[in-house]
N, C-alpha and C. Protein backbone atom coordinates (compact mmCIF):
# COMPACT_ATOMS: atom_id res chain seq x y z
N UNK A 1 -22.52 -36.16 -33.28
CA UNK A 1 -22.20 -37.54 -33.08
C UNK A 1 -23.02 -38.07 -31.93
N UNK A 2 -23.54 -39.34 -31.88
CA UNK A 2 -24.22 -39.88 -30.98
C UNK A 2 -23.40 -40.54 -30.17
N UNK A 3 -23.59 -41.16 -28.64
CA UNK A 3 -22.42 -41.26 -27.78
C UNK A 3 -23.24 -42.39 -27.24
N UNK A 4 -23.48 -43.18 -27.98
CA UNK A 4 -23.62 -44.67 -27.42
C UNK A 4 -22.32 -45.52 -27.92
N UNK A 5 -21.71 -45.07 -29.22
CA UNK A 5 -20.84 -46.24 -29.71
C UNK A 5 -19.44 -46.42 -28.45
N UNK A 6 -18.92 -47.19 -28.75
CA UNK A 6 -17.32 -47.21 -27.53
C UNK A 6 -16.35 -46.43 -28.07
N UNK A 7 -15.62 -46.08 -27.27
CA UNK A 7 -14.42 -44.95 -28.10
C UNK A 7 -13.58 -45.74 -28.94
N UNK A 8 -13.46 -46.96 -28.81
CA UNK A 8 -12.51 -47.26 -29.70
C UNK A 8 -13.82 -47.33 -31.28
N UNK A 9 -14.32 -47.86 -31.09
CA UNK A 9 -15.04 -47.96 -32.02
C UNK A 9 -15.60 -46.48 -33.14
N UNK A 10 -15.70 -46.06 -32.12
CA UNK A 10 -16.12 -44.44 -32.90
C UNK A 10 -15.56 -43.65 -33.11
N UNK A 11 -14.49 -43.03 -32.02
CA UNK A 11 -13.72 -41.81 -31.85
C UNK A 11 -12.15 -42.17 -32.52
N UNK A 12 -11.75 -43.26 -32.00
CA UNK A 12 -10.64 -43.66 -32.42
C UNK A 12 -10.19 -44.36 -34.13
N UNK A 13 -11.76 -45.04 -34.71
CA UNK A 13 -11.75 -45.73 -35.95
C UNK A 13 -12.31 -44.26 -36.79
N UNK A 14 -12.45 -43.37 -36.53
CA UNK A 14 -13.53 -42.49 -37.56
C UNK A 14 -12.25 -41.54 -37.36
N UNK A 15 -12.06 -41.21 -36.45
CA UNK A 15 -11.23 -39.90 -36.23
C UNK A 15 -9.56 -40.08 -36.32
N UNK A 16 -9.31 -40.93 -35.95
CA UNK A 16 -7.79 -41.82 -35.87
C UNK A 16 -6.92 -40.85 -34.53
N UNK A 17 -8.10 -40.87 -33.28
CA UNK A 17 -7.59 -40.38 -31.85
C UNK A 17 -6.47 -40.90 -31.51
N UNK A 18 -5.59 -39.59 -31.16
CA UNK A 18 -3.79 -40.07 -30.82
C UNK A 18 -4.09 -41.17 -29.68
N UNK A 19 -3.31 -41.49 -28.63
CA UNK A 19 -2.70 -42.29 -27.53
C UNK A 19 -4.43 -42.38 -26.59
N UNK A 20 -5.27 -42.89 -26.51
CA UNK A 20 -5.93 -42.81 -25.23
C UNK A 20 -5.65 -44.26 -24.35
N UNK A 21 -5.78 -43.71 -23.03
CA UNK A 21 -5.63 -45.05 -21.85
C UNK A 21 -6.14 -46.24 -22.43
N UNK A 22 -5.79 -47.22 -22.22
CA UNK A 22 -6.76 -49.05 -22.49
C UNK A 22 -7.56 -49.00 -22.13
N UNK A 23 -7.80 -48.54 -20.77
CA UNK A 23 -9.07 -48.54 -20.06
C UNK A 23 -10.70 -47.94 -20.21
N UNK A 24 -10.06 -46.71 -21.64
CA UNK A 24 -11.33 -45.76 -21.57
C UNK A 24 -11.70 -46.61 -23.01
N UNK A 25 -10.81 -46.96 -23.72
CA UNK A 25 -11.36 -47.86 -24.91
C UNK A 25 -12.75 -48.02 -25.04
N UNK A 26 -13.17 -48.73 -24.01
CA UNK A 26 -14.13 -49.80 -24.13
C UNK A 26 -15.69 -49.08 -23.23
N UNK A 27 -15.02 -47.92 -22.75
CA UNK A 27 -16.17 -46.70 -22.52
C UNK A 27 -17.05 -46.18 -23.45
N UNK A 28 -18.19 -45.74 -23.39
CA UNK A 28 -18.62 -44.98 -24.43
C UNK A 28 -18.65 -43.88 -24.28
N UNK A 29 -18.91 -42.75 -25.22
CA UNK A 29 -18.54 -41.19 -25.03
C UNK A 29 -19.42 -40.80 -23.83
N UNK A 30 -20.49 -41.17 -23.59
CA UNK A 30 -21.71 -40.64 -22.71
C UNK A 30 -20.86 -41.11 -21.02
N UNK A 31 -20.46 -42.50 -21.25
CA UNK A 31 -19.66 -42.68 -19.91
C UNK A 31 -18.35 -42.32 -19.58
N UNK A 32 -17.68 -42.25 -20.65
CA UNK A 32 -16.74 -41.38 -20.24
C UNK A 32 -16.50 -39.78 -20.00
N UNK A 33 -17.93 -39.11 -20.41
CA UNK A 33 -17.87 -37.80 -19.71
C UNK A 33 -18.79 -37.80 -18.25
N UNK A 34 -19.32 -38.74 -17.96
CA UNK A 34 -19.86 -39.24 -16.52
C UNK A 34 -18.39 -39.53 -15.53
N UNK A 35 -17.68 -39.89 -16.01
CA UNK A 35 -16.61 -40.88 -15.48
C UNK A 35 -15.74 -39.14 -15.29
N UNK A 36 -15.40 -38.57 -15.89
CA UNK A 36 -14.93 -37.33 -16.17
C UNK A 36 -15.25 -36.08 -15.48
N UNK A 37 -16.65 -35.80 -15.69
CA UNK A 37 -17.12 -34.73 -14.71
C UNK A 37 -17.76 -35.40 -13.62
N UNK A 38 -17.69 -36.22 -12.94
CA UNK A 38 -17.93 -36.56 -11.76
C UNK A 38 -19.19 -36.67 -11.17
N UNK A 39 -19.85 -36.28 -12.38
CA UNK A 39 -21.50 -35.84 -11.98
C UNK A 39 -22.27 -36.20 -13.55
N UNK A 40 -23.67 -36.15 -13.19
CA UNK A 40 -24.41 -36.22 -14.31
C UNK A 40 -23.70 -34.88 -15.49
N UNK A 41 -23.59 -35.20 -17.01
CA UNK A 41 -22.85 -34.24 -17.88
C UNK A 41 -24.28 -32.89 -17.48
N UNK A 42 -23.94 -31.91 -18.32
CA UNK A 42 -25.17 -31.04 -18.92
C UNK A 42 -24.68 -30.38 -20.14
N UNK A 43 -25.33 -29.94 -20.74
CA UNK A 43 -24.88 -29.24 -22.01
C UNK A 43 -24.03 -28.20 -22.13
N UNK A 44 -22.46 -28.63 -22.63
CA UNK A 44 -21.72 -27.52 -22.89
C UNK A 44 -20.44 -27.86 -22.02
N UNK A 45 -20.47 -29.07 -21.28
CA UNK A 45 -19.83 -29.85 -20.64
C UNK A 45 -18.92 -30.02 -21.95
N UNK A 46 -17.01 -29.58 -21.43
CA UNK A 46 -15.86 -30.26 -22.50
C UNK A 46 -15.14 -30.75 -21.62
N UNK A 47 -14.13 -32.06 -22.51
CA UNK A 47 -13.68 -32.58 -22.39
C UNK A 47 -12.40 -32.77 -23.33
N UNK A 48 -11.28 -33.37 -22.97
CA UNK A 48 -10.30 -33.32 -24.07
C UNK A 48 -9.78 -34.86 -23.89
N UNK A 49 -9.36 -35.63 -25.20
CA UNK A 49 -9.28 -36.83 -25.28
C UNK A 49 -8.75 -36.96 -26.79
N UNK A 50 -7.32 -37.47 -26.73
CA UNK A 50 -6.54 -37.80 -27.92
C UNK A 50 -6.49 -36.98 -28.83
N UNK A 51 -6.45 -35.35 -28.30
CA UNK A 51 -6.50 -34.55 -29.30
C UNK A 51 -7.68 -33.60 -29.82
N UNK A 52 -9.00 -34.59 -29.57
CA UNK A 52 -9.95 -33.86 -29.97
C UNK A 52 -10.58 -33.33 -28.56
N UNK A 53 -11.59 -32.19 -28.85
CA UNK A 53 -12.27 -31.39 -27.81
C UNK A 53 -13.70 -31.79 -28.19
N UNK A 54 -14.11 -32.53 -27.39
CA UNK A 54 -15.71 -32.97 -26.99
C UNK A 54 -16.78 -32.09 -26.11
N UNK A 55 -17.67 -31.85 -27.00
CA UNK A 55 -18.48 -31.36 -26.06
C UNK A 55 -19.81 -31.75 -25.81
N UNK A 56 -20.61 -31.72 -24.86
CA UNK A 56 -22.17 -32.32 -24.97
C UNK A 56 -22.96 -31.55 -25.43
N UNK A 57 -23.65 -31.57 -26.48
CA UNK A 57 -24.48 -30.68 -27.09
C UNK A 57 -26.20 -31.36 -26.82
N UNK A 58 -26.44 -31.98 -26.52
CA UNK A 58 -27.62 -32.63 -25.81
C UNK A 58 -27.53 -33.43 -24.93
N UNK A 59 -28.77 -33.05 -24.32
CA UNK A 59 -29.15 -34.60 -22.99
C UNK A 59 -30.68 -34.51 -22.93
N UNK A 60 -30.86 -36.03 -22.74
CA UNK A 60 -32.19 -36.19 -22.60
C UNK A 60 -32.34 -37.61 -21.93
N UNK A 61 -33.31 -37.37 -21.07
CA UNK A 61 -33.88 -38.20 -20.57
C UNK A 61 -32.76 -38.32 -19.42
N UNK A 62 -31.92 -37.49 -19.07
CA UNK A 62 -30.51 -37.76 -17.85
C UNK A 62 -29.63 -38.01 -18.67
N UNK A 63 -29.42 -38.69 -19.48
CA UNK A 63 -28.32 -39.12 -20.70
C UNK A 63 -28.07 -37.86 -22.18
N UNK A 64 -26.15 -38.39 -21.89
CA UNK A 64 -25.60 -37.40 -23.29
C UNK A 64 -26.26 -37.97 -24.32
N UNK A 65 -26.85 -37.57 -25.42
CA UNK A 65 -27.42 -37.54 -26.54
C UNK A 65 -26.96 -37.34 -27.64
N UNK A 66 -26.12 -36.49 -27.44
CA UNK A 66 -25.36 -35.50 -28.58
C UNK A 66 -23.89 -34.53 -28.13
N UNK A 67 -22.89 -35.11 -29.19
CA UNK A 67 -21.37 -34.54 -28.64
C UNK A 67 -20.68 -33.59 -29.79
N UNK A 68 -20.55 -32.60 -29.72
CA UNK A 68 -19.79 -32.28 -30.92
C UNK A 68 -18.27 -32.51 -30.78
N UNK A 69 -17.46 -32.43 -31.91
CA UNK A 69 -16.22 -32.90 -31.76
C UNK A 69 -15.35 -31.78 -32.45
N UNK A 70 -14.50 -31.40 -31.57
CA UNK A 70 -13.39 -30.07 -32.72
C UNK A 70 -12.46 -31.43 -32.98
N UNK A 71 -11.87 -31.06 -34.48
CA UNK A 71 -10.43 -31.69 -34.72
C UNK A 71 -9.39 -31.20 -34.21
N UNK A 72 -8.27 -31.24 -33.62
CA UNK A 72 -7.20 -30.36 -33.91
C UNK A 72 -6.76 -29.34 -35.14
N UNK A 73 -6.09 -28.57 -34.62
CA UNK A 73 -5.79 -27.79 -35.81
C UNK A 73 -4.08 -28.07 -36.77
């Protein structure tokens, strides 16, 4: 998955992500794992958000590129 779209838009309409904050809505995946790890991401960087487990599977150019996504089980 590419991590420019906004979470509501991508993670939440494609995936149907349980409860996330109002606030991260309108984040996109790349900034909300900036916002998250506190630092520039790097590859292999997870995260957990409404259920699903995110991870950064690319960066380029300083920026997430590429996220894979587990479903729940």
């Amino acid at each position: 998955m590419g991590s420019e779209m906004c979470i509501r838009d991508s993670l939440m309409a494609i995936y149907g992500v349980g409860k996330v904050e109002d606030h991260l809505t309108t984040l996109t995946v790349a900034a909300l794992f900036r916002r998250r790890v506190g630092s520039q991401p790097v590859v292999g960087d997870t995260l957990m958000l409404g259920g699903l487990r995110l991870r950064v599977r690319a960066v380029e150019g300083g920026r997430v590129s590429q996220v894979g996504i587990r479903l729940p089980h």
